[in-house]
C-alpha atoms as a PDB file:
ATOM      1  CA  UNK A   1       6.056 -18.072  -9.881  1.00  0.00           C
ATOM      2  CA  UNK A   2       3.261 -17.413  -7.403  1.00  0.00           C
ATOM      3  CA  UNK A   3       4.617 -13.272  -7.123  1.00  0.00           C
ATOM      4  CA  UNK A   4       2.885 -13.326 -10.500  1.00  0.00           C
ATOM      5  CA  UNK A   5      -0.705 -14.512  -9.055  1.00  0.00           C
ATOM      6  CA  UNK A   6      -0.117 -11.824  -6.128  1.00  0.00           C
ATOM      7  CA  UNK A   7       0.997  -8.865  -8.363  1.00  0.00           C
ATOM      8  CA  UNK A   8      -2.531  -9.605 -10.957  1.00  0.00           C
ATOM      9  CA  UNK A   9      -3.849  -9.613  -7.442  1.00  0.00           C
ATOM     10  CA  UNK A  10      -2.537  -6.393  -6.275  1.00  0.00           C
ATOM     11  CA  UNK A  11      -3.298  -4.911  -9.815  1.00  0.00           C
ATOM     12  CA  UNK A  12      -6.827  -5.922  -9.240  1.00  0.00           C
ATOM     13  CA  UNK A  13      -6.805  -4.225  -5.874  1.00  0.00           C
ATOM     14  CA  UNK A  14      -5.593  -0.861  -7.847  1.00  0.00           C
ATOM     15  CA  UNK A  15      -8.363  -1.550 -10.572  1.00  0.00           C
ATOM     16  CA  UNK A  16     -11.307  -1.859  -8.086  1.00  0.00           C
ATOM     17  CA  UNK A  17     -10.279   1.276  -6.081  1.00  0.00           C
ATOM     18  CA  UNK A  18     -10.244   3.415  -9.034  1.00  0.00           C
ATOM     19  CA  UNK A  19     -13.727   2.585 -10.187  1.00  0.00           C
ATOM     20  CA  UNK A  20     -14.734   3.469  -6.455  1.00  0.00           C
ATOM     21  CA  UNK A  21     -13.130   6.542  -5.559  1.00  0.00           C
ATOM     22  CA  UNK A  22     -12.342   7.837  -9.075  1.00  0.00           C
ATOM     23  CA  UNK A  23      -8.608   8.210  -9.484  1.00  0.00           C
ATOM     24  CA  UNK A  24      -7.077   7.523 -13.187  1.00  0.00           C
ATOM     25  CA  UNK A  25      -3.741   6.669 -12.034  1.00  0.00           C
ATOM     26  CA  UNK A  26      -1.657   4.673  -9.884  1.00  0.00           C
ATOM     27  CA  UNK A  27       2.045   6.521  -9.377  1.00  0.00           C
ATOM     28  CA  UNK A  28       3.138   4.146  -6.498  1.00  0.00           C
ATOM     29  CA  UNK A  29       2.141   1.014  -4.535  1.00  0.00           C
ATOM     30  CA  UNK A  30       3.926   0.394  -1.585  1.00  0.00           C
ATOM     31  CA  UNK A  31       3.837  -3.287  -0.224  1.00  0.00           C
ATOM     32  CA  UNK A  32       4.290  -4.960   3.083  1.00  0.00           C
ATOM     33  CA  UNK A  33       5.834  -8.384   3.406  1.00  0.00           C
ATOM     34  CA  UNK A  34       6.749 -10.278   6.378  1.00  0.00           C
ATOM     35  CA  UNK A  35      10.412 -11.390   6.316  1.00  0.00           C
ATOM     36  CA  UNK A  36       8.902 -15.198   6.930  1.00  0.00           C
ATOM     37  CA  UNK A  37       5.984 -14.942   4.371  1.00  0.00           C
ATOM     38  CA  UNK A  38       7.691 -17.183   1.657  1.00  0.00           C
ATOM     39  CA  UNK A  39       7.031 -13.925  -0.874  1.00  0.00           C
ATOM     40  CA  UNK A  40      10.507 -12.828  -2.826  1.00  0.00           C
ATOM     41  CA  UNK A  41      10.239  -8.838  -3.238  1.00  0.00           C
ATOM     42  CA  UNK A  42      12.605  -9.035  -5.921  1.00  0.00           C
ATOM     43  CA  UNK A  43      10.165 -11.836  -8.364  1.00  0.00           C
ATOM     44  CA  UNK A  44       7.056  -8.985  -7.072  1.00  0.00           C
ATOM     45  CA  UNK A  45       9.148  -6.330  -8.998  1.00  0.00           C
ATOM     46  CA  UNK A  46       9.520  -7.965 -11.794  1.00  0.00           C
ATOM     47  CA  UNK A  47       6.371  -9.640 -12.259  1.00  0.00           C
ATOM     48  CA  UNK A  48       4.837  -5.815 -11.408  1.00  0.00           C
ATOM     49  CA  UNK A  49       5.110  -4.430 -15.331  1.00  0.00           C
ATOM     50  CA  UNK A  50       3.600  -7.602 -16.580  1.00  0.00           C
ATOM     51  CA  UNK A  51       0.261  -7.703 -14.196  1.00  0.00           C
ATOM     52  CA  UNK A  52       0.518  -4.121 -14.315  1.00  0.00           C
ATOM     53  CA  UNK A  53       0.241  -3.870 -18.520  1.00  0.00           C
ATOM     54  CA  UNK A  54      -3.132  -1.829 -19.634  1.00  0.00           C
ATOM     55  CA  UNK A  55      -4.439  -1.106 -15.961  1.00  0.00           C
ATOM     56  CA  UNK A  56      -3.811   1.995 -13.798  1.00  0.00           C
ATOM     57  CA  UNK A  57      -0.982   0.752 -12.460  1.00  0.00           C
ATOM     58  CA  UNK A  58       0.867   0.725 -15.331  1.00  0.00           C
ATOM     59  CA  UNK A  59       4.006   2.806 -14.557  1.00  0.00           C
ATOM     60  CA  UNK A  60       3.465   2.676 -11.043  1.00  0.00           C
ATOM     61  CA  UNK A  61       6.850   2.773  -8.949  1.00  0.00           C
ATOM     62  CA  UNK A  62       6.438  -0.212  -6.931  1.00  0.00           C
ATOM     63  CA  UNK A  63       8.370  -0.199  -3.321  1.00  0.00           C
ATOM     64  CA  UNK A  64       8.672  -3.168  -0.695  1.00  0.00           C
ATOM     65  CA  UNK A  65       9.208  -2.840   2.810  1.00  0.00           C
ATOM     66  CA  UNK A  66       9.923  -5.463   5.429  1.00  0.00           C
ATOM     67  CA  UNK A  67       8.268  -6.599   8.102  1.00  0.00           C
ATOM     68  CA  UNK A  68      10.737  -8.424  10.474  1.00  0.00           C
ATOM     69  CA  UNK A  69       9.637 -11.687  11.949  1.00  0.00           C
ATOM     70  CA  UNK A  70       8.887 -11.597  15.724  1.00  0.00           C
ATOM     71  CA  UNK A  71       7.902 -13.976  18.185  1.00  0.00           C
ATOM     72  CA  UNK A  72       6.286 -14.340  21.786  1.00  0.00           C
ATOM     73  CA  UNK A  73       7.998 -17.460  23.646  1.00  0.00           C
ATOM     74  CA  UNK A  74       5.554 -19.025  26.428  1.00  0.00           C
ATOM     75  CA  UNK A  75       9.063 -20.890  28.152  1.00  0.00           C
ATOM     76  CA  UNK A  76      10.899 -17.810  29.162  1.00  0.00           C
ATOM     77  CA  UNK A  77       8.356 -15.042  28.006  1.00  0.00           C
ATOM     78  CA  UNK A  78      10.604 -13.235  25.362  1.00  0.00           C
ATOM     79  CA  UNK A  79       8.631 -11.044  22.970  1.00  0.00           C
ATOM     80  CA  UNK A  80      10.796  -9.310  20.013  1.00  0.00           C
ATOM     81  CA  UNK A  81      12.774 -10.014  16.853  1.00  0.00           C
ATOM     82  CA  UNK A  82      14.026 -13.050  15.989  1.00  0.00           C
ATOM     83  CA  UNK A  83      16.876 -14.184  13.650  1.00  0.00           C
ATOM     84  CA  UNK A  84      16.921 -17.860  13.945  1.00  0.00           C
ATOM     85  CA  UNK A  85      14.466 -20.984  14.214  1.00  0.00           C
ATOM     86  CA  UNK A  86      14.938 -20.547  18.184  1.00  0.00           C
ATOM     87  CA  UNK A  87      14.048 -18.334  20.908  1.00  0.00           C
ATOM     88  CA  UNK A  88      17.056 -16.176  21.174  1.00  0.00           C
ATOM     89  CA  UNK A  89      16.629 -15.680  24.955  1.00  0.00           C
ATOM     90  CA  UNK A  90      15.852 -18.973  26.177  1.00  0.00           C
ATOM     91  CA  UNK A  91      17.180 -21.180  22.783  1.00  0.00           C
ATOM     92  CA  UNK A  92      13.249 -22.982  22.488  1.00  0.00           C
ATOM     93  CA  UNK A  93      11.097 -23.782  19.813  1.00  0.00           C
ATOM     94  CA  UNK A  94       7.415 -23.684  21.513  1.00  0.00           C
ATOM     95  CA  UNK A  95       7.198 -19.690  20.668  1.00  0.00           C
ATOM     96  CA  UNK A  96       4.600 -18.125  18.622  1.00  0.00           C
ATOM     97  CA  UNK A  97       5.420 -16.015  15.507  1.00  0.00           C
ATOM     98  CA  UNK A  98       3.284 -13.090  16.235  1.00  0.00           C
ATOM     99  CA  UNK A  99       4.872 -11.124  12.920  1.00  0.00           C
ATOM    100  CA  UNK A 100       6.630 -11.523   9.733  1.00  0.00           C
ATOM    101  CA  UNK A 101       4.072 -13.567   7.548  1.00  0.00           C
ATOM    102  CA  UNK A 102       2.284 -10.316   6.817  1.00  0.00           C
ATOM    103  CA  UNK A 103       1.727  -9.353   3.183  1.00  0.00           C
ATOM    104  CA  UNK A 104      -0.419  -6.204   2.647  1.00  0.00           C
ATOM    105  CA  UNK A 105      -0.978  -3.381   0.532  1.00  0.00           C
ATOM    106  CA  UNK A 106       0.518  -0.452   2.424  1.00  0.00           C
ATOM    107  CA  UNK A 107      -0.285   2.527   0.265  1.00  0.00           C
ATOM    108  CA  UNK A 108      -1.264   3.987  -3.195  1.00  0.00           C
ATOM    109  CA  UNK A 109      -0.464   7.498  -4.314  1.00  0.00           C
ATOM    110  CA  UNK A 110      -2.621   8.355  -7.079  1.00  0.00           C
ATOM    111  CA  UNK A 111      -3.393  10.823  -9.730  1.00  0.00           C
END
């Protein structure tokens, strides 16, 4: 239930930027999420035309993309994708995720 929380959240995002640069309408958000983030793209689309009700965004086409998870692995010094809770190179767990927990507002087109 927390894609409900992020999608007022994102709304608010589309709210504030049309006050400051002027726009009246939101006709799509894109959004980044990390494939590890814990955030379900499909509970952000339908939450969307709920948070969305009476703002600018209202209407908006709402897209996701992913953001694979990565990692850097300080035992055998892989750096790339990963599919599984191990190093794929080296089969260790002391890596580092450097992406996939990302969660961002990629871009507005507006009216």
């Amino acid at each position: 239930m927390h894609e409900l929380s992020i999608m007022q959240g994102v709304v608010r995002v589309c709210e504030r930027e049309a006050e400051r640069q002027g726009f009246r309408r939101v006709e799509s958000i894109t959004l980044s999420i990390g494939a590890v983030s814990g955030i379900v793209p499909e509970c952000l689309r339908e939450f969307f035309p709920i948070a969305a009700k009476g703002t600018v965004a209202e209407g908006a086409r709402l897209e996701t993309r992913s953001v694979p998870a990565e990692i850097e692995c300080p035992d055998c010094g892989y750096s790339g994708p990963v599919r599984s809770a191990e190093c794929p190179r080296c089969g260790g767990w002391a890596y580092r995720l450097t992406k996939g927990r990302e969660f961002y507002i990629e871009s507005l087109e507006v009216e």
